[in-house]
N, C-alpha and C. Protein backbone atom coordinates (compact mmCIF):
# COMPACT_ATOMS: atom_id res chain seq x y z
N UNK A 1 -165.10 197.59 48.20
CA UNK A 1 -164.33 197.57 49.43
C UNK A 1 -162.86 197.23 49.15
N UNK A 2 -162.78 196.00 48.21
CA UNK A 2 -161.34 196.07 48.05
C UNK A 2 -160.43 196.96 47.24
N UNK A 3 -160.86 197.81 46.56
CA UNK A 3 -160.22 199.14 46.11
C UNK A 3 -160.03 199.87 47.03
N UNK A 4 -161.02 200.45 47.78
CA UNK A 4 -160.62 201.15 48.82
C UNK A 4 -159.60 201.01 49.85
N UNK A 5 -159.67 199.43 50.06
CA UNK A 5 -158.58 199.07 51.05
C UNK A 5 -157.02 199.06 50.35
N UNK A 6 -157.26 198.69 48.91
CA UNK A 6 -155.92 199.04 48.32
C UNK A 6 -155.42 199.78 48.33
N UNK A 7 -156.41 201.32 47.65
CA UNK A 7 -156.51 202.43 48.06
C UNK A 7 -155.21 203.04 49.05
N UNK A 8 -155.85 202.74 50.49
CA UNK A 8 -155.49 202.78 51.13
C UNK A 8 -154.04 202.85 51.69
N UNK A 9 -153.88 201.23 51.62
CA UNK A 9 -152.70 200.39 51.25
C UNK A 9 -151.46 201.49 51.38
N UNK A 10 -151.75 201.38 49.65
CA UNK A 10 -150.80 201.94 49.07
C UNK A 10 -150.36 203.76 49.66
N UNK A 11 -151.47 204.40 49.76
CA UNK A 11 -151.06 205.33 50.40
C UNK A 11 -150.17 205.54 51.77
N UNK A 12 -150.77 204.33 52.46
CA UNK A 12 -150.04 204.33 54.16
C UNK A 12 -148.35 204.01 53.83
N UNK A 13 -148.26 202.79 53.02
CA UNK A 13 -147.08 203.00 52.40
C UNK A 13 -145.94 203.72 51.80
N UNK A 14 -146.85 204.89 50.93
CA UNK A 14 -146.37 205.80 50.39
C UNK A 14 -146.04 206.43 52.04
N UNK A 15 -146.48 206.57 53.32
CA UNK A 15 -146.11 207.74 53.89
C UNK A 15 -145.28 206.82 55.09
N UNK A 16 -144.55 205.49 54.62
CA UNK A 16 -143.52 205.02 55.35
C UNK A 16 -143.97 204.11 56.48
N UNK A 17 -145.26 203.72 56.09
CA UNK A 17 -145.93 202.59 56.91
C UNK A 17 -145.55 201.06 55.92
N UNK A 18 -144.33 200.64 56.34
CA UNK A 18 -143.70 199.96 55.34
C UNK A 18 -143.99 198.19 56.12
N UNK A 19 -143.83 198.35 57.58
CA UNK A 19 -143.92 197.21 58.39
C UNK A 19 -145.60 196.50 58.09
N UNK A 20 -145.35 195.65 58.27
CA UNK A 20 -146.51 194.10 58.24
C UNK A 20 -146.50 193.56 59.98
N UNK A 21 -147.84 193.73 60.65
CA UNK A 21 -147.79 193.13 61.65
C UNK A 21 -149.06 192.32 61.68
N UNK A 22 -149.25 191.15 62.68
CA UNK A 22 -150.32 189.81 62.83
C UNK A 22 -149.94 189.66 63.88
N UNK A 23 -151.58 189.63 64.48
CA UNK A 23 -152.12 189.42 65.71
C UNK A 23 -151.55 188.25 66.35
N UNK A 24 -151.27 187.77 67.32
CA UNK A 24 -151.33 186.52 67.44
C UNK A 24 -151.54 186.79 69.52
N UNK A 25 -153.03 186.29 69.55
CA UNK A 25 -153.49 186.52 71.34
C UNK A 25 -153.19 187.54 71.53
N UNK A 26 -152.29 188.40 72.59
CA UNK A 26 -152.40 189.48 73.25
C UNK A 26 -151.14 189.83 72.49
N UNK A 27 -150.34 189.23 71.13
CA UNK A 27 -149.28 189.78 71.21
C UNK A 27 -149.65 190.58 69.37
N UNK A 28 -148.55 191.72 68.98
CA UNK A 28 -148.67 191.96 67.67
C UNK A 28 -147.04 191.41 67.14
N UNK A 29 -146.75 190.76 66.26
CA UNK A 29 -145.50 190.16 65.64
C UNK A 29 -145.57 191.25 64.77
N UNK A 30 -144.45 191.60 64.41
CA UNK A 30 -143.79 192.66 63.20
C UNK A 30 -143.04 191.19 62.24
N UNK A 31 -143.69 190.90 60.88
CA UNK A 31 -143.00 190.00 60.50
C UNK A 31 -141.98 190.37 59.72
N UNK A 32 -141.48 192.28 59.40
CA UNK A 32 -140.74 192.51 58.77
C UNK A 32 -139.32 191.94 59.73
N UNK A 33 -139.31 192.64 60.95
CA UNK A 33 -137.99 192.46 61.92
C UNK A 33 -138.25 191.88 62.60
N UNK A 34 -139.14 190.67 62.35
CA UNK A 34 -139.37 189.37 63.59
C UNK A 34 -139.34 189.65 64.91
N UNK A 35 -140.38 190.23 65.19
CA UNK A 35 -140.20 191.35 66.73
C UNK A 35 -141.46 191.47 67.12
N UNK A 36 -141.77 190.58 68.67
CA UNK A 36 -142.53 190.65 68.93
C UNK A 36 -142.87 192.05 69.73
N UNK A 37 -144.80 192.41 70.43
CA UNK A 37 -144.74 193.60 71.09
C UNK A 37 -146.07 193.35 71.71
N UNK A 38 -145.86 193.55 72.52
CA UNK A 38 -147.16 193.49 73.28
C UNK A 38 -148.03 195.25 73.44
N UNK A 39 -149.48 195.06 73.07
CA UNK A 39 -150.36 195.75 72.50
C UNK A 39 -149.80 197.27 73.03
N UNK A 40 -149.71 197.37 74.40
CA UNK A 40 -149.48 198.46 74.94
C UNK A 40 -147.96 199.37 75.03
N UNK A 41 -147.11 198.17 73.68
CA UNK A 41 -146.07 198.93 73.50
C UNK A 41 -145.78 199.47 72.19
N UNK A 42 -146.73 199.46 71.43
CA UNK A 42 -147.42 199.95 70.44
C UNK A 42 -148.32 201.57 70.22
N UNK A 43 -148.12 202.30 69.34
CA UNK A 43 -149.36 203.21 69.24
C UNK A 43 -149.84 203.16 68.27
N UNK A 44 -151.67 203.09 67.96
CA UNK A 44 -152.41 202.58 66.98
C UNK A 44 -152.67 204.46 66.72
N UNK A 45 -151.88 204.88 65.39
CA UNK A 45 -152.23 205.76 65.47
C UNK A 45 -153.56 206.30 64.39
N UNK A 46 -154.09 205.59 64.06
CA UNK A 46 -155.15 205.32 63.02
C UNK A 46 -155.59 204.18 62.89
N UNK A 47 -157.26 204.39 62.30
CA UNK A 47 -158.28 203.38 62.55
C UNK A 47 -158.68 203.57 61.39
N UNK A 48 -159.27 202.29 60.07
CA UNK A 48 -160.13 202.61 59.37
C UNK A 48 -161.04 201.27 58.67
N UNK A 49 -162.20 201.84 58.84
CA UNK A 49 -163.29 200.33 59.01
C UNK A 49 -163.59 200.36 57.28
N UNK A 50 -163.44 199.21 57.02
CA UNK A 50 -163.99 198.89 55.50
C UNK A 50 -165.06 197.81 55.80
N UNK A 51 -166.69 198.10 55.41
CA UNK A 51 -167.46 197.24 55.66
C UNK A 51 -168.01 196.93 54.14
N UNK A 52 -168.62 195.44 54.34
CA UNK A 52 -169.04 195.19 53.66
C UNK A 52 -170.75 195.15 53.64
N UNK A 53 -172.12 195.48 52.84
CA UNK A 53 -173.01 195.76 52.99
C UNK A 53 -173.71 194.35 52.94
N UNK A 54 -173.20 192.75 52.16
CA UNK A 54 -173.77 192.19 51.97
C UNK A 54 -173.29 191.15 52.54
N UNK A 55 -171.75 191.34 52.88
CA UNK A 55 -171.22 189.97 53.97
C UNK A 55 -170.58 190.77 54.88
N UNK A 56 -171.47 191.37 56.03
CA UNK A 56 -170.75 191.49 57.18
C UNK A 56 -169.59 190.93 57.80
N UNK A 57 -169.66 189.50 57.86
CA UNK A 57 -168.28 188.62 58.47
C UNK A 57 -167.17 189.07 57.40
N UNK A 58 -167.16 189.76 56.15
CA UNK A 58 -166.00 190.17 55.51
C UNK A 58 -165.46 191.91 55.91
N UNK A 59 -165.57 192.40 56.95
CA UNK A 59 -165.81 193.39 57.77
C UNK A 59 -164.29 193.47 58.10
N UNK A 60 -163.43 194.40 57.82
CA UNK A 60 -162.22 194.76 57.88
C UNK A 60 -161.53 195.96 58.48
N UNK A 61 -160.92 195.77 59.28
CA UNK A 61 -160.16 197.25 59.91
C UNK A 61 -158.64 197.43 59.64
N UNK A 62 -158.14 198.65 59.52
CA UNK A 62 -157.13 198.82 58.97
C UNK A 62 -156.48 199.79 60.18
N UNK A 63 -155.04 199.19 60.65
CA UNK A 63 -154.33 200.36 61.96
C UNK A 63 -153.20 200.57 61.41
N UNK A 64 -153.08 201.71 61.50
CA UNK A 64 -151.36 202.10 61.20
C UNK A 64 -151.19 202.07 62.93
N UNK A 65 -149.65 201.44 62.98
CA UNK A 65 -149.08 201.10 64.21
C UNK A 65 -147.70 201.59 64.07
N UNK A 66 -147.33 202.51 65.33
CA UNK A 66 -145.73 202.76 65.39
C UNK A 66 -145.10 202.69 66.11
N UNK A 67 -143.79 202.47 66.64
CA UNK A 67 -142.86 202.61 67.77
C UNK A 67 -141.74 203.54 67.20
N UNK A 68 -141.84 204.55 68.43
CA UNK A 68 -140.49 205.00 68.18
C UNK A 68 -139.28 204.79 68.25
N UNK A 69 -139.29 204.23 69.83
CA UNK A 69 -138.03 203.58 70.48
C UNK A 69 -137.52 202.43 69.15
N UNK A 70 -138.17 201.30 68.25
CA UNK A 70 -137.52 200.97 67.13
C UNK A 70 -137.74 201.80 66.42
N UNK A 71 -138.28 202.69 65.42
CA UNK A 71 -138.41 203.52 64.46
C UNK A 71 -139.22 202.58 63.42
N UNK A 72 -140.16 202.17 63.78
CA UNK A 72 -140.87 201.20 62.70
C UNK A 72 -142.41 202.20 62.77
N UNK A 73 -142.87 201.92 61.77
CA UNK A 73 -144.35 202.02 61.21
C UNK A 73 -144.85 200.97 60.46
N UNK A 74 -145.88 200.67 60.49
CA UNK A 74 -146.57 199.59 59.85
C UNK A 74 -148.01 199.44 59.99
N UNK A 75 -148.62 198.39 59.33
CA UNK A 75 -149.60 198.38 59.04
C UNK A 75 -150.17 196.82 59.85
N UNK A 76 -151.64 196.64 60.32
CA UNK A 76 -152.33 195.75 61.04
C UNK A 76 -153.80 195.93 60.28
N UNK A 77 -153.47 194.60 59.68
CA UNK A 77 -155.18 194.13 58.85
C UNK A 77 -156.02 193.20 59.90
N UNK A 78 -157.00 193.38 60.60
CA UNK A 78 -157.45 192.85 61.42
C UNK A 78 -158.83 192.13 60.69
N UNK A 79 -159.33 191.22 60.48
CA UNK A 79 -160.47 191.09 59.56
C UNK A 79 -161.15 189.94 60.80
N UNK A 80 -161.58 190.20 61.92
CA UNK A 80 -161.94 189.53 62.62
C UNK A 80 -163.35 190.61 63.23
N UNK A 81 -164.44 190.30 63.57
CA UNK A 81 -165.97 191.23 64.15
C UNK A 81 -164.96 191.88 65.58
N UNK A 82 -163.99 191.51 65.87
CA UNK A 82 -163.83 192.49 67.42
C UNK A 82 -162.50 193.42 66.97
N UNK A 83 -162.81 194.14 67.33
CA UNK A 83 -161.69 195.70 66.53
C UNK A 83 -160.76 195.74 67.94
N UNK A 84 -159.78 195.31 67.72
CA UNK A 84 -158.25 195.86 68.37
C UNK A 84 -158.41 196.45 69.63
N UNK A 85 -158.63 197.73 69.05
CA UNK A 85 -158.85 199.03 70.00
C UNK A 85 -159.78 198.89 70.83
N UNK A 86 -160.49 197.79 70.79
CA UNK A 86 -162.07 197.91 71.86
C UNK A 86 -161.42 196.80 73.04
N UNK A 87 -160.57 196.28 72.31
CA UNK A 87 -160.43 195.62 74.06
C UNK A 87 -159.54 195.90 75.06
């Protein structure tokens, strides 16, 4: 799983998903440009579940997130059982 998520990583990167964002309650922080956003001013334009077969609670989702109005892309590691998008 953690290759894959590196994997990953590195590719979303390669295609200019350069931003770092963390959850915090209803809000997402961009810690590259210290900028907060609330969920719905955001678009999650990709989803991708990395599970684990033998420790579920290590169960990981991966969102590429963008705004246009700033011109940011970035990335949201969510490693918590409730996925983003479901609420």
């Amino acid at each position: 799983m953690e290759k894959e998520l590196s994997e990953e990583l590195e590719k979303f990167k390669s295609q200019g998903y350069t931003s770092s964002f963390i959850r915090k309650n209803d809000i997402l922080y961009c810690i590259d440009r210290e900028l907060n956003f609330r969920i719905y001013e955001l678009v999650i334009t990709e989803q991708y579940r990395f599970e684990s077969k033998y420790e579920p609670f290590k169960n990981i989702v991966l969102y590429t997130v963008e705004s246009a109005e700033y011109s940011l892309k970035g990335l949201l590691i969510n490693q918590s059982s409730a996925a983003l998008a479901e609420e």
